[in-house]
Protein backbone atom coordinates (compact mmCIF):
# COMPACT_ATOMS: atom_id res chain seq x y z
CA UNK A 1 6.37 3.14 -48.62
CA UNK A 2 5.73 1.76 -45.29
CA UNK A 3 7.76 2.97 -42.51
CA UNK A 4 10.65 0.59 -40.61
CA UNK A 5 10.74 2.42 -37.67
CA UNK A 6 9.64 0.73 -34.34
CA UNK A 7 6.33 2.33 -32.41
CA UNK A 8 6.60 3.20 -29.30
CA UNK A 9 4.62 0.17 -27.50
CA UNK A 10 4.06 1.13 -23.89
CA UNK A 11 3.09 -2.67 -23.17
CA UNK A 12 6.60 -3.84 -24.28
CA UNK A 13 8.10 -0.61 -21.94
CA UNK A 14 6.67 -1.83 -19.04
CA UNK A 15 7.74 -5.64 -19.53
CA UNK A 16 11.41 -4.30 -20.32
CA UNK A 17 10.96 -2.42 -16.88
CA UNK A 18 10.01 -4.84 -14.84
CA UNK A 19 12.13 -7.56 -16.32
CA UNK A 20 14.93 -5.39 -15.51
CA UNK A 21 14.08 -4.95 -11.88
CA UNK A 22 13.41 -8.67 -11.82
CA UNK A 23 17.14 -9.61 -12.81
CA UNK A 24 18.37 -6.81 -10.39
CA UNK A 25 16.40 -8.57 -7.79
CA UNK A 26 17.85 -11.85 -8.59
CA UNK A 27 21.14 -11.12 -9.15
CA UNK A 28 20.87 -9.57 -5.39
CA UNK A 29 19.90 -12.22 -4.31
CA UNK A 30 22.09 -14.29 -5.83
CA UNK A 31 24.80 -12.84 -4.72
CA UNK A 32 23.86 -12.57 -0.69
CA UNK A 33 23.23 -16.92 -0.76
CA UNK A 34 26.94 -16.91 -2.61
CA UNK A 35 28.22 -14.97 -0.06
CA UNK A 36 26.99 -16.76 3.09
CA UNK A 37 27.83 -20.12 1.22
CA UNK A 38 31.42 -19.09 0.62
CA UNK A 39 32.31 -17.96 3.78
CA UNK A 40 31.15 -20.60 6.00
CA UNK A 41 27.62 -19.25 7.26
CA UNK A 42 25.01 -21.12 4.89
CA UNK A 43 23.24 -21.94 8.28
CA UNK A 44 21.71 -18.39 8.05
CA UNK A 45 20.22 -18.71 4.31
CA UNK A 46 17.07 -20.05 7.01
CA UNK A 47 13.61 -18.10 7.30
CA UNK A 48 13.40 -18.96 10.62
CA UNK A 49 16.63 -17.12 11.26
CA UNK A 50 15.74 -13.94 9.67
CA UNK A 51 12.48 -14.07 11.91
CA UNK A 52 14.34 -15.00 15.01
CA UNK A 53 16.93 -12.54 14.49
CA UNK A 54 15.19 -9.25 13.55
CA UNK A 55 14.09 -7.13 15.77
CA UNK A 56 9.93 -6.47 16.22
CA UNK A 57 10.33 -2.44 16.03
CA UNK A 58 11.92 -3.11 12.39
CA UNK A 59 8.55 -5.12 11.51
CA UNK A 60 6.70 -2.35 13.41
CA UNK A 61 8.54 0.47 11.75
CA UNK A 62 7.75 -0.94 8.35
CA UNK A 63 4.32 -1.85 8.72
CA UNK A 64 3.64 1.91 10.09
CA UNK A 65 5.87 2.92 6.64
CA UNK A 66 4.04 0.96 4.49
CA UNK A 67 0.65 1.90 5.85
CA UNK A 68 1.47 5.40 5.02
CA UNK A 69 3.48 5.39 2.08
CA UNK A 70 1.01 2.65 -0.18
CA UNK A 71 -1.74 4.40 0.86
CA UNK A 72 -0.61 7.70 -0.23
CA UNK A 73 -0.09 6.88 -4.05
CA UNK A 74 -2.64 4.93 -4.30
CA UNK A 75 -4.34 8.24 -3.44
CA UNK A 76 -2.39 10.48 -5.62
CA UNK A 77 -2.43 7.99 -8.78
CA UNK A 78 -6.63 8.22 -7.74
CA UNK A 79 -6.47 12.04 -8.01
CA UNK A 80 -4.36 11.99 -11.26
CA UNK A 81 -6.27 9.43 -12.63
CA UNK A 82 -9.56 11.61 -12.30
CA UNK A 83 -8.31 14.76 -11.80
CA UNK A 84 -7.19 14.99 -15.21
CA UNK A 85 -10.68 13.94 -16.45
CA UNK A 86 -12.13 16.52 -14.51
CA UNK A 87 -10.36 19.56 -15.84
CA UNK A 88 -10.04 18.40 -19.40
CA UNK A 89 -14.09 17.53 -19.60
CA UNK A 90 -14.54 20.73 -17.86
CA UNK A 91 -13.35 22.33 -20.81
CA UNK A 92 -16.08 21.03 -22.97
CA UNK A 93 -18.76 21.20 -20.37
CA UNK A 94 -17.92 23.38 -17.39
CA UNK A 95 -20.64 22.47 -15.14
CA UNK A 96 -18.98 19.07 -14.37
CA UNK A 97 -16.05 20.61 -12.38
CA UNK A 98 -18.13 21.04 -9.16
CA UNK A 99 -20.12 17.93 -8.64
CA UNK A 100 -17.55 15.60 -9.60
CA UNK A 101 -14.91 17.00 -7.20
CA UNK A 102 -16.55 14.14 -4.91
CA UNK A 103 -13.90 11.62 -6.80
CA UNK A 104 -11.01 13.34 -5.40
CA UNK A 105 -12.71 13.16 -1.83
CA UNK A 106 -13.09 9.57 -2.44
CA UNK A 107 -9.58 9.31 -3.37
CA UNK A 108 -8.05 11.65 -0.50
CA UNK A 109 -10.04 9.21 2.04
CA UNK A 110 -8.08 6.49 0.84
CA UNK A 111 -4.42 8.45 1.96
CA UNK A 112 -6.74 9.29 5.32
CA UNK A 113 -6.84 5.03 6.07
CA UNK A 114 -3.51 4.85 5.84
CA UNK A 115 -3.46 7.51 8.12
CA UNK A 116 -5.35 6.37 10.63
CA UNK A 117 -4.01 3.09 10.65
CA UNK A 118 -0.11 4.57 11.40
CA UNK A 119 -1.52 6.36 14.08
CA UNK A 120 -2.74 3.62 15.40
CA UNK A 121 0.35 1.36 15.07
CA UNK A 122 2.72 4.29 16.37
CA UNK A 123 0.56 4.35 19.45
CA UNK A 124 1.24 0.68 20.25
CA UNK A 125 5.40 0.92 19.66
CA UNK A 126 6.94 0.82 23.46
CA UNK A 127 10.35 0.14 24.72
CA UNK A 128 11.29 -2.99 26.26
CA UNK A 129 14.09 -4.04 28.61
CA UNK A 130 16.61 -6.66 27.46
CA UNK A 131 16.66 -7.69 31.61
CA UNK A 132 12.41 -8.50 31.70
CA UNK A 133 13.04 -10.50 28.41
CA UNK A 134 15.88 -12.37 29.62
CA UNK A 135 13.54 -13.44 32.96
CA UNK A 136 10.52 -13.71 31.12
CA UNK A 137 10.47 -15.28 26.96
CA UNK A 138 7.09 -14.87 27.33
CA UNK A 139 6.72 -11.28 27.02
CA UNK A 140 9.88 -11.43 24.15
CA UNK A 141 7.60 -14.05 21.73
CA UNK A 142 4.71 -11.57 22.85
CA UNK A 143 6.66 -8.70 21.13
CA UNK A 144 7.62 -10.50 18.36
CA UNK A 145 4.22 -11.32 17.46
CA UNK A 146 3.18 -7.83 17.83
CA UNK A 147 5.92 -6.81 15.50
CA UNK A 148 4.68 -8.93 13.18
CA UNK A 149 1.00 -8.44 13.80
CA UNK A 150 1.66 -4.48 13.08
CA UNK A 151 3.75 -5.01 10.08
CA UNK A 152 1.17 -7.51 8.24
CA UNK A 153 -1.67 -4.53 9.15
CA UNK A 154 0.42 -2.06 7.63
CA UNK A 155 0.71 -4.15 4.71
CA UNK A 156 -2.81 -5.02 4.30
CA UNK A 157 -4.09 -1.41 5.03
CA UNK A 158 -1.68 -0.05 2.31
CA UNK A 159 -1.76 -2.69 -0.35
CA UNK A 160 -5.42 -2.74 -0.12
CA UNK A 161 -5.66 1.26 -0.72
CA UNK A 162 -3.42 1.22 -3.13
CA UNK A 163 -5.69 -0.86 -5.19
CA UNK A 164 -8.76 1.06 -4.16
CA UNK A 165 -7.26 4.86 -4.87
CA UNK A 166 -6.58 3.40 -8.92
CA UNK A 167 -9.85 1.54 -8.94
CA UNK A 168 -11.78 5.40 -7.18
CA UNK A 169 -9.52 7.09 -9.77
CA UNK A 170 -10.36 5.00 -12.83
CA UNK A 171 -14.25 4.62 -12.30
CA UNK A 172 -13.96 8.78 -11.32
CA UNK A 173 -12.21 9.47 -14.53
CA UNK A 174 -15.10 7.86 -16.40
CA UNK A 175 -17.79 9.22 -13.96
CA UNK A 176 -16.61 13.02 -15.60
CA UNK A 177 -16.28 12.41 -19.28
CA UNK A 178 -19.70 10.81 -18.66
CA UNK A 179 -20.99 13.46 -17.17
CA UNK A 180 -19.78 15.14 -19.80
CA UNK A 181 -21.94 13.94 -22.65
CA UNK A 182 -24.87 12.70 -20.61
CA UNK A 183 -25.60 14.41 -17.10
CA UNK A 184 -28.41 11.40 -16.61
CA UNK A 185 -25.40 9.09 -16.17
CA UNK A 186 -23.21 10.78 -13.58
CA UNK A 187 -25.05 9.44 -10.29
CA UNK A 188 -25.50 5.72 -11.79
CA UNK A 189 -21.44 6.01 -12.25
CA UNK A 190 -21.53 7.87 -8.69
CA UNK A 191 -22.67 4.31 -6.91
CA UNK A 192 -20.19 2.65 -8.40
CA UNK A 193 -18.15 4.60 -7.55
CA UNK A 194 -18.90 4.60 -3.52
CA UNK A 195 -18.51 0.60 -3.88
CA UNK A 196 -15.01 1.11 -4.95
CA UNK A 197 -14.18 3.18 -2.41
CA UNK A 198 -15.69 0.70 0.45
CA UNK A 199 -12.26 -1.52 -0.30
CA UNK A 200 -10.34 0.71 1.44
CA UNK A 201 -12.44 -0.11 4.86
CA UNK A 202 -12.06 -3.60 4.39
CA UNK A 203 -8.23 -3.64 4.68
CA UNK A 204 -8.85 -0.91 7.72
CA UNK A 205 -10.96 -3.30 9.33
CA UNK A 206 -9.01 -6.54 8.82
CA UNK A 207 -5.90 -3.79 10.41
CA UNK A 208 -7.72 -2.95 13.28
CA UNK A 209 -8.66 -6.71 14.21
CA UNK A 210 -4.75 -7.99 13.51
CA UNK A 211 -3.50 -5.09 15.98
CA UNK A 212 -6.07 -5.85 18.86
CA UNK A 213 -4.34 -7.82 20.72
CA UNK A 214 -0.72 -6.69 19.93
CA UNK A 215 0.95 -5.00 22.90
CA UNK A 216 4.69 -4.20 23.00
CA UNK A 217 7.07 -3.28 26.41
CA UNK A 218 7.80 -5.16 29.39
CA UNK A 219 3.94 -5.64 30.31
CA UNK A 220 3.00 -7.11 27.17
C-alpha cells in the first residue's frame, strides 16, 4: 500500500516562509498608512517626506551596517557551503583538504570587502552644527547626499558579496568533490572559481566611486 503521508518538500517550506514574512510585511504596512490616514496626517504617507525628514547619519549608519553585516554571511554561507565539501570528500580522499582550503580564502575575502568598505564609510561620518546649516542649505543638501551616497555603497558592497560568498561557496563545494574523483579537474574548477570571486570587487569599486565625493560636517 502506498503511503498518505505528506514528504517533506523543502521548495514548498521556503514559499510558506516567505509568504509568511510577506503578509507580516504587509499587514505592517498596512497598518502605519491606516494610522496616519485616521488621525489626520496622510500628508506624511510622501517619499519625499521620509527623505526630507530623516536624518543623513541614519542613512550613513545603515549603509556602514549593511556593508558589514551582508557581507559577512555571504561569507559564512561561502564557508559552509564548501567547507562541508571539504571535510566530507576529505574522508574519501584526504589529500584534498590542503589545496582546496583556497575556497575558504576566497570566501573570507568576501567578509574582508565589506570590511574595508565600513572603514571607509566610518571615516567619512562627522558632526555638523544645526547653526552652519541654518546659514548655509548648501552644506545641509551636501550632507544629505552624502548620507545617501554612503548608504547606497553599503548596500551595493554588501548585496553584491552576499551573492558572490554563495556563488565562491557553491563552485568551491564542487571544486572538492571534484577533486575528489579526478585530481586533473581541480585547477579547471579553480578558474572558475577566481571569476566568481572577482564580483565582490565590482560592488567595492562601484562603493568607492559613490563615496568620492561624499563629505559630511560643516565644511562639506
Amino acid at each position: 500500500m502506498m503511503s498518505t503521508e505528506s514528504r517533506y518538500s523543502p521548495v514548498s517550506y521556503v514559499r510558506y516562509y516567505y509568504g509568511a514574512l510577506y503578509s507580516v510585511f504587509v499587514s505592517i504596512l498596512t497598518l502605519i498608512v491606516l494610522y496616519y490616514l485616521l488621525t489626520g496626517r496622510g500628508e506624511r504617507i510622501d517619499f519625499g517626506w521620509f527623505l526630507t525628514e530623516t536624518s543623513p547619519y541614519m542613512w550613513a549608519s545603515v549603509g556602514v551596517g549593511l556593508a558589514v553585516s551582508l557581507s559577512v554571511v555571504g561569507a559564512g554561507l561561502g564557508i559552509y557551503t564548501c567547507g562541508t565539501s571539504i571535510m566530507g570528500g576529505g574522508v574519501k580522499a584526504p589529500r584534498i583538504k590542503t589545496k582546496n582550503l583556497i575556497s575558504v580564502i576566497f570566501c573570507e575575502a568576501v567578509a574582508i570587502y565589506g570590511l574595508i568598505i565600513a572603514i571607509v564609510l566610518s571615516g567619512q561620518i562627522e558632526a555638523y552644527s544645526a547653526d552652519v546649516v541654518e546659514n548655509s542649505p548648501d552644506i545641509l543638501s551636501k550632507n544629505y547626499f552624502s548620507g545617501y551616497a554612503m548608504f547606497g555603497a553599503g548596500v551595493t558592497t554588501g548585496v553584491t558579496n552576499l551573492v558572490c560568498g554563495l556563488c565562491v561557496g557553491q563552485v568551491g563545494s564542487g571544486a572538492a568533490l571534484s577533486d575528489a574523483a579526478n585530481p586533473v579537474l581541480f585547477v579547471k574548477i579553480l578558474i572558475v572559481e577566481i571569476f566568481g570571486s572577482a564580483i565582490g570587487l565590482f560592488g567595492l569599486i562601484i562603493a568607492v566611486l559613490l563615496t568620492s565625493k561624499a563629505k559630511m560636517g560643516d565644511k562639506a
